[in-house]
C-alpha atoms as a PDB file:
ATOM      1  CA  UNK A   1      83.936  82.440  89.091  1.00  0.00           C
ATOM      2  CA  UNK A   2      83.299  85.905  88.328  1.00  0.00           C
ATOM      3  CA  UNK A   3      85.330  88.164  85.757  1.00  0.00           C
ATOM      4  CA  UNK A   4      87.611  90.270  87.935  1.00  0.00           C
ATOM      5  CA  UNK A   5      89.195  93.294  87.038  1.00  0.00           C
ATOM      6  CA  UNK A   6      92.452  92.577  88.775  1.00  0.00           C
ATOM      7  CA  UNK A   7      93.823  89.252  89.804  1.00  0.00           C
ATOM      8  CA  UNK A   8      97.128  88.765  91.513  1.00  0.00           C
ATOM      9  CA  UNK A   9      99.241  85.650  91.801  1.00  0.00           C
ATOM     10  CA  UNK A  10     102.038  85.035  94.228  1.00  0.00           C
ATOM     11  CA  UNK A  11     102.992  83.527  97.364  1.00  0.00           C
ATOM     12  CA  UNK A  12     101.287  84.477 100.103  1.00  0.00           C
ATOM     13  CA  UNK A  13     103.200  84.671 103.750  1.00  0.00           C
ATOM     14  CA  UNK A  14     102.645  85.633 107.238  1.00  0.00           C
ATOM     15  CA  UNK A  15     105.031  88.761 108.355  1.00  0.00           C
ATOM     16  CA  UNK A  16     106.768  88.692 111.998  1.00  0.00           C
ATOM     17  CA  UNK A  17     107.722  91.987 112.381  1.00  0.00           C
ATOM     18  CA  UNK A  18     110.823  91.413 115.394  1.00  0.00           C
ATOM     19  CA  UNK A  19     111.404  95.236 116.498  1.00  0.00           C
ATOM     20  CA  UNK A  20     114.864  95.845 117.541  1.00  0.00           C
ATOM     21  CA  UNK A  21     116.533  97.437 120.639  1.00  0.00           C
ATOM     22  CA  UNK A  22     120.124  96.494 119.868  1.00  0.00           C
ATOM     23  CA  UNK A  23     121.993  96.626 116.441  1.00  0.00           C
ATOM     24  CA  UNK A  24     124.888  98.371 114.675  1.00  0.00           C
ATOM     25  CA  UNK A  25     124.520  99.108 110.739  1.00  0.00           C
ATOM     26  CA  UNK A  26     127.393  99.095 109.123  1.00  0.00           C
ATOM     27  CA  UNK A  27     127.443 101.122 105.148  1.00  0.00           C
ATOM     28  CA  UNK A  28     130.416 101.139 102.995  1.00  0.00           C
ATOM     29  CA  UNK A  29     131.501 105.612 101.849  1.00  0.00           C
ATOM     30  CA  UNK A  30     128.883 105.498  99.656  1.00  0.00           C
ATOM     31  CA  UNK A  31     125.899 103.908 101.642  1.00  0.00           C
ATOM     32  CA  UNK A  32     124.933 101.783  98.537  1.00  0.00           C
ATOM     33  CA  UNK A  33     125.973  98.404 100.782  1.00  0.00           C
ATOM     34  CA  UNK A  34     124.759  98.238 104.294  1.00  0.00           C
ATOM     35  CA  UNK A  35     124.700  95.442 106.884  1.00  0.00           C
ATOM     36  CA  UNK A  36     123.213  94.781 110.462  1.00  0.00           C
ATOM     37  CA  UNK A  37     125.163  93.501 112.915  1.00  0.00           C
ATOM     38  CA  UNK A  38     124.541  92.153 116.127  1.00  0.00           C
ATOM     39  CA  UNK A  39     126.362  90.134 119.188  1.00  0.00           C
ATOM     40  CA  UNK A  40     127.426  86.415 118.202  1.00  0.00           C
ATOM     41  CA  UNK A  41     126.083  83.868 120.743  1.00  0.00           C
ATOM     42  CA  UNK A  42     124.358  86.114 123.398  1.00  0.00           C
ATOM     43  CA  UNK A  43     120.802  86.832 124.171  1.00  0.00           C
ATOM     44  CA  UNK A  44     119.151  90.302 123.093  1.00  0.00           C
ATOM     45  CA  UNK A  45     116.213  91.833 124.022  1.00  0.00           C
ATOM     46  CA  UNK A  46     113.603  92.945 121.212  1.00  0.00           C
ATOM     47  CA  UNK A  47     110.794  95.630 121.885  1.00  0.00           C
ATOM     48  CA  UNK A  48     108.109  93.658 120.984  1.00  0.00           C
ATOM     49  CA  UNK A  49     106.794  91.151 117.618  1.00  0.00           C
ATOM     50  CA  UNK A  50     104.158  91.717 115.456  1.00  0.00           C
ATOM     51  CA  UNK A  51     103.047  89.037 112.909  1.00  0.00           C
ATOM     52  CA  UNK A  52     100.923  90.339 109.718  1.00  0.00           C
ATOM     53  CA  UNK A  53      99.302  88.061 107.931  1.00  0.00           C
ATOM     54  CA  UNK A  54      98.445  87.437 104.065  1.00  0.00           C
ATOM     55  CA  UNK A  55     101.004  89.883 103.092  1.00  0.00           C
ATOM     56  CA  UNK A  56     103.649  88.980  99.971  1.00  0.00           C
ATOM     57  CA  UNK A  57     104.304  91.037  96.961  1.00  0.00           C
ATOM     58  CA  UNK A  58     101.007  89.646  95.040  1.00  0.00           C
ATOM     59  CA  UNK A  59      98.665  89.904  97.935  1.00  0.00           C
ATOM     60  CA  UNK A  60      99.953  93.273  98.968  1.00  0.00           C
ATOM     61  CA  UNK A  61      99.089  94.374  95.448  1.00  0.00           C
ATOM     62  CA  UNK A  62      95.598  92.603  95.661  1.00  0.00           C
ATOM     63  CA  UNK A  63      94.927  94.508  99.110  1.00  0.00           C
ATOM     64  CA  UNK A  64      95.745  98.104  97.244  1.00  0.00           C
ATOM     65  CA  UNK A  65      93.510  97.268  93.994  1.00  0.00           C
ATOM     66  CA  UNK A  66      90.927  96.036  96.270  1.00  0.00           C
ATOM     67  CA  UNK A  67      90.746  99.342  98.322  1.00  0.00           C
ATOM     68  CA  UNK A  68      90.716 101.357  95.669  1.00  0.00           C
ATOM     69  CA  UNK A  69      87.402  99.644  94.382  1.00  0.00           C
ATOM     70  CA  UNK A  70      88.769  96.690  91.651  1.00  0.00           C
ATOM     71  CA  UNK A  71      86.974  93.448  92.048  1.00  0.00           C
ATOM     72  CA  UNK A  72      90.152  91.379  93.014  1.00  0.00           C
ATOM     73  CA  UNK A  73      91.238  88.315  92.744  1.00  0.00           C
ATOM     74  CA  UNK A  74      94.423  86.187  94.525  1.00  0.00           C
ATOM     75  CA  UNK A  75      96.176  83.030  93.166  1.00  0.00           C
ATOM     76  CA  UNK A  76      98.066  81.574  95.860  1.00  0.00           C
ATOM     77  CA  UNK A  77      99.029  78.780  97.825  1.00  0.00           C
ATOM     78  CA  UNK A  78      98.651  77.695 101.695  1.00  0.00           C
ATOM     79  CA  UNK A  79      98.472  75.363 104.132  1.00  0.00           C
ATOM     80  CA  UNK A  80      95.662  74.316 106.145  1.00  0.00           C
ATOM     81  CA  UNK A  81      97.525  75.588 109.450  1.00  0.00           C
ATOM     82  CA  UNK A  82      96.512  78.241 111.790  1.00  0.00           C
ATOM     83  CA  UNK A  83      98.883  80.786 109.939  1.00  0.00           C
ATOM     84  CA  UNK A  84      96.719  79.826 106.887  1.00  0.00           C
ATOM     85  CA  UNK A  85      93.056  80.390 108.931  1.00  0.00           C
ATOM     86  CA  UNK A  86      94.745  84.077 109.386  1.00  0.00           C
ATOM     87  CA  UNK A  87      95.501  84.634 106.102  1.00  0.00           C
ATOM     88  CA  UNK A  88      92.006  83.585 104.804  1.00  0.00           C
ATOM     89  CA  UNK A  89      90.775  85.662 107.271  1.00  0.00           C
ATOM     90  CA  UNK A  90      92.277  89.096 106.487  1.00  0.00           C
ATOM     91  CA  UNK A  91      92.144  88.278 102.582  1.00  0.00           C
ATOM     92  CA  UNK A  92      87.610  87.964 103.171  1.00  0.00           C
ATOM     93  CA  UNK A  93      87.973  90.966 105.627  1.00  0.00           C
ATOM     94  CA  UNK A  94      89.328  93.348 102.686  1.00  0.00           C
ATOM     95  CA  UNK A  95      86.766  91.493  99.920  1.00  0.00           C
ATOM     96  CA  UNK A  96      88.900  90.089  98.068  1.00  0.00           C
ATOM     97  CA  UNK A  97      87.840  86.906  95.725  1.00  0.00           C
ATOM     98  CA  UNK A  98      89.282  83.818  97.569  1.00  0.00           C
ATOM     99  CA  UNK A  99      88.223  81.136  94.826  1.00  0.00           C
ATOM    100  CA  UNK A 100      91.318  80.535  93.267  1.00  0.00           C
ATOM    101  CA  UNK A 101      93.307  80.002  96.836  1.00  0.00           C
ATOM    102  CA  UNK A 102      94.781  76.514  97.341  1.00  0.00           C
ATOM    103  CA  UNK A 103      95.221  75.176 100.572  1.00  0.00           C
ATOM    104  CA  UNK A 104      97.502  72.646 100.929  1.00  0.00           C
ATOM    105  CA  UNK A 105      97.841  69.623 103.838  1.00  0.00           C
ATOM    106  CA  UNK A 106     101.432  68.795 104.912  1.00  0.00           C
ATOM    107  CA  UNK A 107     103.000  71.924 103.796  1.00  0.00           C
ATOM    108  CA  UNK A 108     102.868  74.860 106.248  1.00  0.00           C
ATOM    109  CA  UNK A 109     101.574  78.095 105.538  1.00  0.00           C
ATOM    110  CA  UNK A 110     104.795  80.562 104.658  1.00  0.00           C
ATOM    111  CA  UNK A 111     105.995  82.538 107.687  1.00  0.00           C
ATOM    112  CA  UNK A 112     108.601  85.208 107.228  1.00  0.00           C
ATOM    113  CA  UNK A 113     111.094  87.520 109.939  1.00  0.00           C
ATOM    114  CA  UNK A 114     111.474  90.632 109.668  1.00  0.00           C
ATOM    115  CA  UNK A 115     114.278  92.266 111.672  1.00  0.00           C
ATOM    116  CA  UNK A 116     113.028  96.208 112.198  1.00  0.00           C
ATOM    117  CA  UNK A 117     115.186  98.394 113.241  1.00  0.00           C
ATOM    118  CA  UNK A 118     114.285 102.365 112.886  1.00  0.00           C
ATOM    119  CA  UNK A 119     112.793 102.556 109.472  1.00  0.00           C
ATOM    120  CA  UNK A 120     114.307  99.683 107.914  1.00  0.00           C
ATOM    121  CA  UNK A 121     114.507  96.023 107.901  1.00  0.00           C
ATOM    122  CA  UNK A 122     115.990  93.016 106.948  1.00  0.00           C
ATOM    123  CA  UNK A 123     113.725  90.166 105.541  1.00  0.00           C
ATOM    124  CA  UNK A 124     114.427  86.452 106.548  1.00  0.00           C
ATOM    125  CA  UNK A 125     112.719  84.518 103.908  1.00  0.00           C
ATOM    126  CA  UNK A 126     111.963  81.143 103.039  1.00  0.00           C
ATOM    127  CA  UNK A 127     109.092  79.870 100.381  1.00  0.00           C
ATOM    128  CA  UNK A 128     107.487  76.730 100.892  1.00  0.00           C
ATOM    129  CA  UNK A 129     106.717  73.918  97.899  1.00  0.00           C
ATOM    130  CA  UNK A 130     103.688  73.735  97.139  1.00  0.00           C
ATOM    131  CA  UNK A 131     102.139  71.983  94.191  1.00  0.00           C
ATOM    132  CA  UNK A 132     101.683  74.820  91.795  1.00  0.00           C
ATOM    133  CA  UNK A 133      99.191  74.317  89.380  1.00  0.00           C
ATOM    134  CA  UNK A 134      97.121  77.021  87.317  1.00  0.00           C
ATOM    135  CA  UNK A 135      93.145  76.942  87.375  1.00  0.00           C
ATOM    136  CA  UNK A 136      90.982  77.832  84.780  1.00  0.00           C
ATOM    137  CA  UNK A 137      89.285  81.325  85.467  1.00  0.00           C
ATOM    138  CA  UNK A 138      87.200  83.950  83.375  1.00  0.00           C
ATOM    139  CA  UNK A 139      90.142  86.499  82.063  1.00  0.00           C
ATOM    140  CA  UNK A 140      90.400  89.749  83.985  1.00  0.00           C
ATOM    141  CA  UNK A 141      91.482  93.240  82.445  1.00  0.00           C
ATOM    142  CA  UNK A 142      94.856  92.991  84.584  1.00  0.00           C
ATOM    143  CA  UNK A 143      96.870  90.256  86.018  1.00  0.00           C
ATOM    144  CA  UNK A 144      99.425  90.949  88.489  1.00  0.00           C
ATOM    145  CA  UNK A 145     102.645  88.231  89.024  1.00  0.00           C
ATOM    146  CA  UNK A 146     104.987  88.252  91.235  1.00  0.00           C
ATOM    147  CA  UNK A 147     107.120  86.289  94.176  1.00  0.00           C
ATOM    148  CA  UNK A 148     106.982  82.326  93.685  1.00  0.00           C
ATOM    149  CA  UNK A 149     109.178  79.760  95.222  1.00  0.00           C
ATOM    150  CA  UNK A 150     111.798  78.279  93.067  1.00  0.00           C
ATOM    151  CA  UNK A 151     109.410  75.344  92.181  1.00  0.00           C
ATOM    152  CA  UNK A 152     106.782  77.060  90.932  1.00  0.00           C
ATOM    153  CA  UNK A 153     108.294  77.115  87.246  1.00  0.00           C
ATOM    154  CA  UNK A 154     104.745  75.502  85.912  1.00  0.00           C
ATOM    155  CA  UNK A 155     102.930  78.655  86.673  1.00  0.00           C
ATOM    156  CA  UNK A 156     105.459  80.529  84.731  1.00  0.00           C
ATOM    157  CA  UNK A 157     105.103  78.098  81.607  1.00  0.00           C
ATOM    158  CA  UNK A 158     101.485  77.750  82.354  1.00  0.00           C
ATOM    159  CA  UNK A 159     101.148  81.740  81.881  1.00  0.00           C
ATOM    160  CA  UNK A 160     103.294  82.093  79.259  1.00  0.00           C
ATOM    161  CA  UNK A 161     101.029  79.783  77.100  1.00  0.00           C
ATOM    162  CA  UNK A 162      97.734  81.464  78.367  1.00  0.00           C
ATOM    163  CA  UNK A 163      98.735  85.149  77.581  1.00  0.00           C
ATOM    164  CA  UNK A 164      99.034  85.495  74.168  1.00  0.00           C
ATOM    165  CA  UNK A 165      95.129  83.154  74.340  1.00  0.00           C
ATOM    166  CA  UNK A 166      93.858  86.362  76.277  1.00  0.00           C
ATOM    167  CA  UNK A 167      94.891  89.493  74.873  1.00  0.00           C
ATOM    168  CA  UNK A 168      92.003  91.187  76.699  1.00  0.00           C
ATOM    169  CA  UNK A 169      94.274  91.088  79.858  1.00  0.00           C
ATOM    170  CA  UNK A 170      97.452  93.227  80.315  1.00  0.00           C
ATOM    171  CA  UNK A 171     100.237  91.820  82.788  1.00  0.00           C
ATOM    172  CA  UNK A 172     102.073  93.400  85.570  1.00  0.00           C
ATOM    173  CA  UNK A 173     105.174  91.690  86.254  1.00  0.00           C
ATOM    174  CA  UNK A 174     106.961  92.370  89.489  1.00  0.00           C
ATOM    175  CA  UNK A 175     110.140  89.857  89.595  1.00  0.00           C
ATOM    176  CA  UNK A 176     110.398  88.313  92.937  1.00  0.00           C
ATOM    177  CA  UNK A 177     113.739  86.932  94.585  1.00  0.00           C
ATOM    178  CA  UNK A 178     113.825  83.780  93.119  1.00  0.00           C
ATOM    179  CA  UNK A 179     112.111  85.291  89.487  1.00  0.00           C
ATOM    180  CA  UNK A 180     115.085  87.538  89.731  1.00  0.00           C
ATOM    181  CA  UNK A 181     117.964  84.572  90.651  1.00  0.00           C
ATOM    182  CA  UNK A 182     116.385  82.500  87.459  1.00  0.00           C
ATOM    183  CA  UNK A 183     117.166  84.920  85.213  1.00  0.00           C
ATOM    184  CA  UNK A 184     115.880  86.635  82.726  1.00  0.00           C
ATOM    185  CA  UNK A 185     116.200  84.134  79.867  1.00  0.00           C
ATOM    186  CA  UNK A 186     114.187  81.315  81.115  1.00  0.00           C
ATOM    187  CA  UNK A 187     111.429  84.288  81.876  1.00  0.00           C
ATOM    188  CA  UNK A 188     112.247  85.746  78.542  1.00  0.00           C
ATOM    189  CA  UNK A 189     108.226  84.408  77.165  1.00  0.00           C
ATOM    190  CA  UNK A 190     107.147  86.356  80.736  1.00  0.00           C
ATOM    191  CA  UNK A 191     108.521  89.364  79.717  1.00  0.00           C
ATOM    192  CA  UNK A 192     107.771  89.443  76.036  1.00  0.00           C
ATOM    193  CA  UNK A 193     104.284  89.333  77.051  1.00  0.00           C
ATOM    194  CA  UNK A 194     104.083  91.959  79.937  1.00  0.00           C
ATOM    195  CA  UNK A 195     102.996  95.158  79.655  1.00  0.00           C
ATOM    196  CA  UNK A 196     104.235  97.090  82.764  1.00  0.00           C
ATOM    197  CA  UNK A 197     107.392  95.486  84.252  1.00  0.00           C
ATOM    198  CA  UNK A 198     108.376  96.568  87.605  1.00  0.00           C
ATOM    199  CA  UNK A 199     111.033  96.161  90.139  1.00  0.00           C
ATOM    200  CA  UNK A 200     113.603  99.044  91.960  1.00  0.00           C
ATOM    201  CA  UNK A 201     116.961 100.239  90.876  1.00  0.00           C
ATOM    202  CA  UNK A 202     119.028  97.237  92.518  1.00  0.00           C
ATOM    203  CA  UNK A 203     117.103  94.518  91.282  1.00  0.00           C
ATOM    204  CA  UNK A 204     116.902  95.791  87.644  1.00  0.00           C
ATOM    205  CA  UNK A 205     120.751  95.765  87.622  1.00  0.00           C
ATOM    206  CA  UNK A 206     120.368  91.996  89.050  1.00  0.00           C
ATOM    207  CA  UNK A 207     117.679  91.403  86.504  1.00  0.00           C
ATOM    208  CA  UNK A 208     120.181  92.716  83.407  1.00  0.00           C
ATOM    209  CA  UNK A 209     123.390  90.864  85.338  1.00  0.00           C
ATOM    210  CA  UNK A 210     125.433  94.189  85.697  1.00  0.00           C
ATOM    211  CA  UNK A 211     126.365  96.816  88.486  1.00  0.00           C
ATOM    212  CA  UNK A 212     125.715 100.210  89.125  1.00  0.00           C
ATOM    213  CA  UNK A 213     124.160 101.898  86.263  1.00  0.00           C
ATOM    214  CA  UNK A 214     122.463 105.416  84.954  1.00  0.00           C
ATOM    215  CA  UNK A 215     118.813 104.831  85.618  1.00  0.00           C
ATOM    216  CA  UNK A 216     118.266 105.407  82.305  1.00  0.00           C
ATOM    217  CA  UNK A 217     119.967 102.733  80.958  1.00  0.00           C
ATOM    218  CA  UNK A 218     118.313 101.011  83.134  1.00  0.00           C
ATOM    219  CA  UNK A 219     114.971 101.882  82.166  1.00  0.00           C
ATOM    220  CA  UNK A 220     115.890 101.337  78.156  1.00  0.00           C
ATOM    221  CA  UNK A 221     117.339  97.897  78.920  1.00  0.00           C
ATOM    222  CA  UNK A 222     114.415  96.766  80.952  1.00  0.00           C
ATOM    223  CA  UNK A 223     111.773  97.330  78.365  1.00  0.00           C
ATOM    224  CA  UNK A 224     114.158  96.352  75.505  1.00  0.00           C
ATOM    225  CA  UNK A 225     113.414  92.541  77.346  1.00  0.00           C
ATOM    226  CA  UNK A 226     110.035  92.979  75.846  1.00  0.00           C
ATOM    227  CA  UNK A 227     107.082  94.515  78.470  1.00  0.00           C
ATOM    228  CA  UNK A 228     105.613  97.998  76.632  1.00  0.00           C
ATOM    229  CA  UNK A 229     106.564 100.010  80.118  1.00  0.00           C
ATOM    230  CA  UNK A 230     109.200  99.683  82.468  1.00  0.00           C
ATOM    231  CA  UNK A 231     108.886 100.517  85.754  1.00  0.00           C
ATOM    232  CA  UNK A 232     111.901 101.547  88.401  1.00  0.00           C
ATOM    233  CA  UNK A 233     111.289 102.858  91.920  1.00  0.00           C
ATOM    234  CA  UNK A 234     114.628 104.512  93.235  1.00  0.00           C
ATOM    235  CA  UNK A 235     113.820 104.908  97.309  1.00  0.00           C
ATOM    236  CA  UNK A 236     114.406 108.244  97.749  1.00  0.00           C
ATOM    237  CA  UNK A 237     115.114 109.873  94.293  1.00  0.00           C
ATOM    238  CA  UNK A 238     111.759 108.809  93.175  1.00  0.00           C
ATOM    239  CA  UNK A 239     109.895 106.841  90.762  1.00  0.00           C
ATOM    240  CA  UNK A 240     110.664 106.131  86.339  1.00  0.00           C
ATOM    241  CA  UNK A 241     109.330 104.956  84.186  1.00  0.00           C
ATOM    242  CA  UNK A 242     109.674 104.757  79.651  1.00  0.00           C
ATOM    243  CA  UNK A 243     106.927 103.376  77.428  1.00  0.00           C
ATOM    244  CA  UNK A 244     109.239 103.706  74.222  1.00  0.00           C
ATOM    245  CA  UNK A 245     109.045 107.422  73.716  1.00  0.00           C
ATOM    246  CA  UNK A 246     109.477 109.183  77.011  1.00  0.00           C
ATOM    247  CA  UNK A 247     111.288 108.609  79.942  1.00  0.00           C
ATOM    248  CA  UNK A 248     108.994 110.230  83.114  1.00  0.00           C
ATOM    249  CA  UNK A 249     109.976 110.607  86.988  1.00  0.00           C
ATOM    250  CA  UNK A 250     107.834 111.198  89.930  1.00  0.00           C
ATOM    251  CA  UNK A 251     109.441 112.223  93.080  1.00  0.00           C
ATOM    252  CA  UNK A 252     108.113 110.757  96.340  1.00  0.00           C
ATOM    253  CA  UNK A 253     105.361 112.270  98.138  1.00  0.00           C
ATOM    254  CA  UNK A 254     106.132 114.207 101.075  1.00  0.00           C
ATOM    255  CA  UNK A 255     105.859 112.228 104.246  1.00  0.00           C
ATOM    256  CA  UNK A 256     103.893 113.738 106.714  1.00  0.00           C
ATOM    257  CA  UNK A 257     105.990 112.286 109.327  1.00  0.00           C
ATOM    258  CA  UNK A 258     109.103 110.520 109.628  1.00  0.00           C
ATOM    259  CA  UNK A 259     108.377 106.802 108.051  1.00  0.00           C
ATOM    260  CA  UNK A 260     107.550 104.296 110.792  1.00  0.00           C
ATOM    261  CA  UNK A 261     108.314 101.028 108.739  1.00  0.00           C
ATOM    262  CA  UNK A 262     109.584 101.089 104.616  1.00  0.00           C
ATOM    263  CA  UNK A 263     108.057  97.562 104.333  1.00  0.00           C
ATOM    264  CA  UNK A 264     105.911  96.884 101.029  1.00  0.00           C
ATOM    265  CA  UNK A 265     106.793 100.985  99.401  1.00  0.00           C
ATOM    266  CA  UNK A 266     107.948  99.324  96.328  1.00  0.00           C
ATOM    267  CA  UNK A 267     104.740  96.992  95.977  1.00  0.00           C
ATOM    268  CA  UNK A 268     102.475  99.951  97.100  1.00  0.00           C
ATOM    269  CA  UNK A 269     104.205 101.765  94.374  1.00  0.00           C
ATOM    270  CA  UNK A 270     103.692  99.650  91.506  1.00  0.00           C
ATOM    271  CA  UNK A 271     100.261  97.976  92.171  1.00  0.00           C
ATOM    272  CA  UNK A 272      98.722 101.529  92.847  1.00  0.00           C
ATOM    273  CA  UNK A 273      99.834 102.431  89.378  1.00  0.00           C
ATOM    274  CA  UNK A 274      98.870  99.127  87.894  1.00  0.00           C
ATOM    275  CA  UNK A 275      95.446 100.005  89.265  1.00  0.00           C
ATOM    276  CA  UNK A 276      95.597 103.191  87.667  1.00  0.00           C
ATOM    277  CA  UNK A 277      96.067 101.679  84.353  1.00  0.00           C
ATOM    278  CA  UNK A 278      93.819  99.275  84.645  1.00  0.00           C
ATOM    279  CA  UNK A 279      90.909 102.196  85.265  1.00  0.00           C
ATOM    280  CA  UNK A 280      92.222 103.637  81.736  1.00  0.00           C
ATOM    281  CA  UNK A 281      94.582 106.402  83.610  1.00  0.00           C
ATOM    282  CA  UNK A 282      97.020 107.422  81.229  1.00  0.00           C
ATOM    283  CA  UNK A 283     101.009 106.570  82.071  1.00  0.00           C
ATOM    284  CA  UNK A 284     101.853 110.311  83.492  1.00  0.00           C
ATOM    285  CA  UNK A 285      98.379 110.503  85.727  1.00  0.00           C
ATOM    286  CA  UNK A 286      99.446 106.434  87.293  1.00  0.00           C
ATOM    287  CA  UNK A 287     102.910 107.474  88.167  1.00  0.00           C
ATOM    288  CA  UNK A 288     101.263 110.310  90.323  1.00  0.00           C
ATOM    289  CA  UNK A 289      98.995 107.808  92.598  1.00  0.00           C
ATOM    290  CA  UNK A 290     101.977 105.137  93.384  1.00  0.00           C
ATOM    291  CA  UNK A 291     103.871 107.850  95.569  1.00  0.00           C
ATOM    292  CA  UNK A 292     100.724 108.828  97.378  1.00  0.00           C
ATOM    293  CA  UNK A 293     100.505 105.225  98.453  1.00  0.00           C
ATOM    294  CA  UNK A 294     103.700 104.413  99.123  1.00  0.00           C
ATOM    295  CA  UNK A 295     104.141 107.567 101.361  1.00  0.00           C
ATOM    296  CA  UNK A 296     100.530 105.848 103.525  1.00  0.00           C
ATOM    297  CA  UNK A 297     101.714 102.220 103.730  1.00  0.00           C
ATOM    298  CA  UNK A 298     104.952 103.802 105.344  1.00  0.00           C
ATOM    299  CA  UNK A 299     103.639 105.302 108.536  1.00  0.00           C
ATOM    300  CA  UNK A 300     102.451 101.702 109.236  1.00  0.00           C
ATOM    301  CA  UNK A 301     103.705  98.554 110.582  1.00  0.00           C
ATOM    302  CA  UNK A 302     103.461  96.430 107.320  1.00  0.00           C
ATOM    303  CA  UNK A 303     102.457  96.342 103.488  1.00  0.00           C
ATOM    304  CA  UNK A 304      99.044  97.164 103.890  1.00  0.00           C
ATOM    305  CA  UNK A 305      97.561  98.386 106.907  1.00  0.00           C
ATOM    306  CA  UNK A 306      98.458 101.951 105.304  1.00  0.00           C
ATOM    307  CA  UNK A 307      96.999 101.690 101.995  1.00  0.00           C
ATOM    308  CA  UNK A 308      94.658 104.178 100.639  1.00  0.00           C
ATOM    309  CA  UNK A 309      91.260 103.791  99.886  1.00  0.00           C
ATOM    310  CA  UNK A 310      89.862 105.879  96.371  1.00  0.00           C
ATOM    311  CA  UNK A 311      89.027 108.719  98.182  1.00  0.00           C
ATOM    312  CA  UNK A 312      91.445 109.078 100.626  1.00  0.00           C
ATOM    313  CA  UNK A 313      94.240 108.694  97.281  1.00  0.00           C
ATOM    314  CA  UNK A 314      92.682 111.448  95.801  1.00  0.00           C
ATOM    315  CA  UNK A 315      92.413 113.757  98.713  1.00  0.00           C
ATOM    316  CA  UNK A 316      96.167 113.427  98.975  1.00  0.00           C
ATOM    317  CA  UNK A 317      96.297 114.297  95.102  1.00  0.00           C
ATOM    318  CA  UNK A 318      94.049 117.169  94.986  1.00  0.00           C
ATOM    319  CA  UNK A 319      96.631 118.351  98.240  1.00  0.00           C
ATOM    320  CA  UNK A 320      99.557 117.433  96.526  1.00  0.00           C
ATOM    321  CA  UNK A 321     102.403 120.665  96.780  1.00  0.00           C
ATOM    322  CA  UNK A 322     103.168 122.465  93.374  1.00  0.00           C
ATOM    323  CA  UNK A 323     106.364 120.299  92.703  1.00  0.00           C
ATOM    324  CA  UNK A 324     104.906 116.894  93.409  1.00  0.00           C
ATOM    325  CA  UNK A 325     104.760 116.329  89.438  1.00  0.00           C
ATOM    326  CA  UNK A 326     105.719 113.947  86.255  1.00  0.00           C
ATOM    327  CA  UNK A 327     109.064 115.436  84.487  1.00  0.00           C
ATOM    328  CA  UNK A 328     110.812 113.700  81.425  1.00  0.00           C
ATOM    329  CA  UNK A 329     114.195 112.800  81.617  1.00  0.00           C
END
């Protein structure tokens, strides 16, 4: 195998996208805790269902840094169903390096629900066991980590042992669901090896086991578990971010039209800006191109049919309006 400038590792899933006709959402005063409702026990009609595959935090990221010209790498696991044929597929169609795929007999290739309705959606999820086990492969200049099922707590130790062997790499660390639900202690030689952590304003408060809190608290507490930047996108307000001396915010980008589907902002977010780093951009410069991503992959159905390639990124930037800039806080 090749060096690669980027690999990502992750769980890799197959997205049905199940477009509502019929649902109430229900927010408490201050819209922080929503639910979807719909009628118990009766039959409702959908507008239509649209599966995506090889989507997942990690590939999603390996998708953006392939488009914007990395060599890229995925680590992930499969089965050797027709969902898996798809993803392998879609992951050769966007040129991304396929050698350190498993695929898997007996265990079926992950398949997700997502319930759309308007912009939004609800995730059904469910991660398959597969047996996780970490290759040898030349270092690259980033490595991206993110969702794995509950059993894949080898890949964490595995990594843990292998980072502080290659400082030539930096690490992204995007906490998945069940990275998030272990907690932060048994990650704890994750994080103290991780140079950009990432995650939005929610989960960091699940990550540090507390409620609502002042972004930047949030932000100081983050990196205090170790990575060199922290990372927090905040929907709406923005993007932040603190390397130890100053804490920066991005606003989003202006959407050129109303969002069709908010699937896979966050991931277009922070991969974009890992890619940034990893082409030498400094800290203020990346937190400009994850916005201009995030704003593409939103007009789409799905993580990735709206990400950016090089050019296109930096036709947005050169267009960018006067107040689409990086402010300390």
């Amino acid at each position: 195998m090749r060096p690669l400038d980027f690999i990502a590792i992750g769980d890799i899933v197959v997205d049905n996208f199940i477009r509502l006709e019929e649902a109430e959402v229900h927010c408490d005063i201050n819209h922080d805790e929503c639910t979807i409702s719909m009628r118990w026990g009766d039959k409702i009609p959908f507008e239509s269902s649209t599966p995506v595959p090889a989507v997942g935090n990690s590939p999603n990221a390996a998708v953006a840094a392939a488009r914007l010209g990395l060599s890229t790498g995925l680590m992930s696991w499969m089965g050797t169903d027709r969902l898996g044929d798809d993803c392998m597929d879609a992951l050769v169609r966007e040129g991304i390096d396929t050698s350190l795929l498993s695929r898997v007999d007996g265990v079926p290739t992950n398949a997700h629900y997502v319930l759309w309705y308007h912009a939004e959606r609800t995730i059904l999820i469910k991660h398959n066991e597969f047996p996780y086990r970490f290759p040898d492969f030349p270092a690259p200049r980033t490595m991206y980590l993110s969702s794995l099922a509950p059993s894949a707590g080898g890949i964490h130790d595995a990594l843990a042992a292998w980072l502080p062997e290659h400082p030539e790499t930096k690490l992204v660390f995007q906490p998945g669901t069940f990275q998030i639900e272990v907690g932060k202690e048994v990650l704890a030689p994750i994080y103290a090896h991780t140079e950009v952590v990432a995650c939005n304003k929610e989960e960091a408060e699940r990550i540090l086991e507390r409620g609502p809190d002042d972004i930047k608290n949030l932000l100081r507490d983050m990196r205090a578990l170790g990575p060199k930047i922290a990372l927090i996108t905040d929907g709406p307000n923005g993007a932040y971010a603190y390397d130890g001396a100053r804490m920066l915010k991005v606003p989003m980008y202006p959407d050129p039209r109303p969002p069709v589907d908010r699937t896979g902002a966050g991931d277009a977010t922070t991969a974009t800006c890992a890619v940034a780093l990893t082409l030498g951009r400094p800290l203020d410069e990346a937190l400009l191109w994850g916005p201009v991503n995030s704003m593409s992959v939103v007009q789409d159905v799905g993580a990735q049919k709206g990400l950016l390639t090089r050019q296109a990124l930096e036709t947005y930037l050169h267009n960018a309006p006067p107040d689409f800039r990086v402010t300390e806080i």
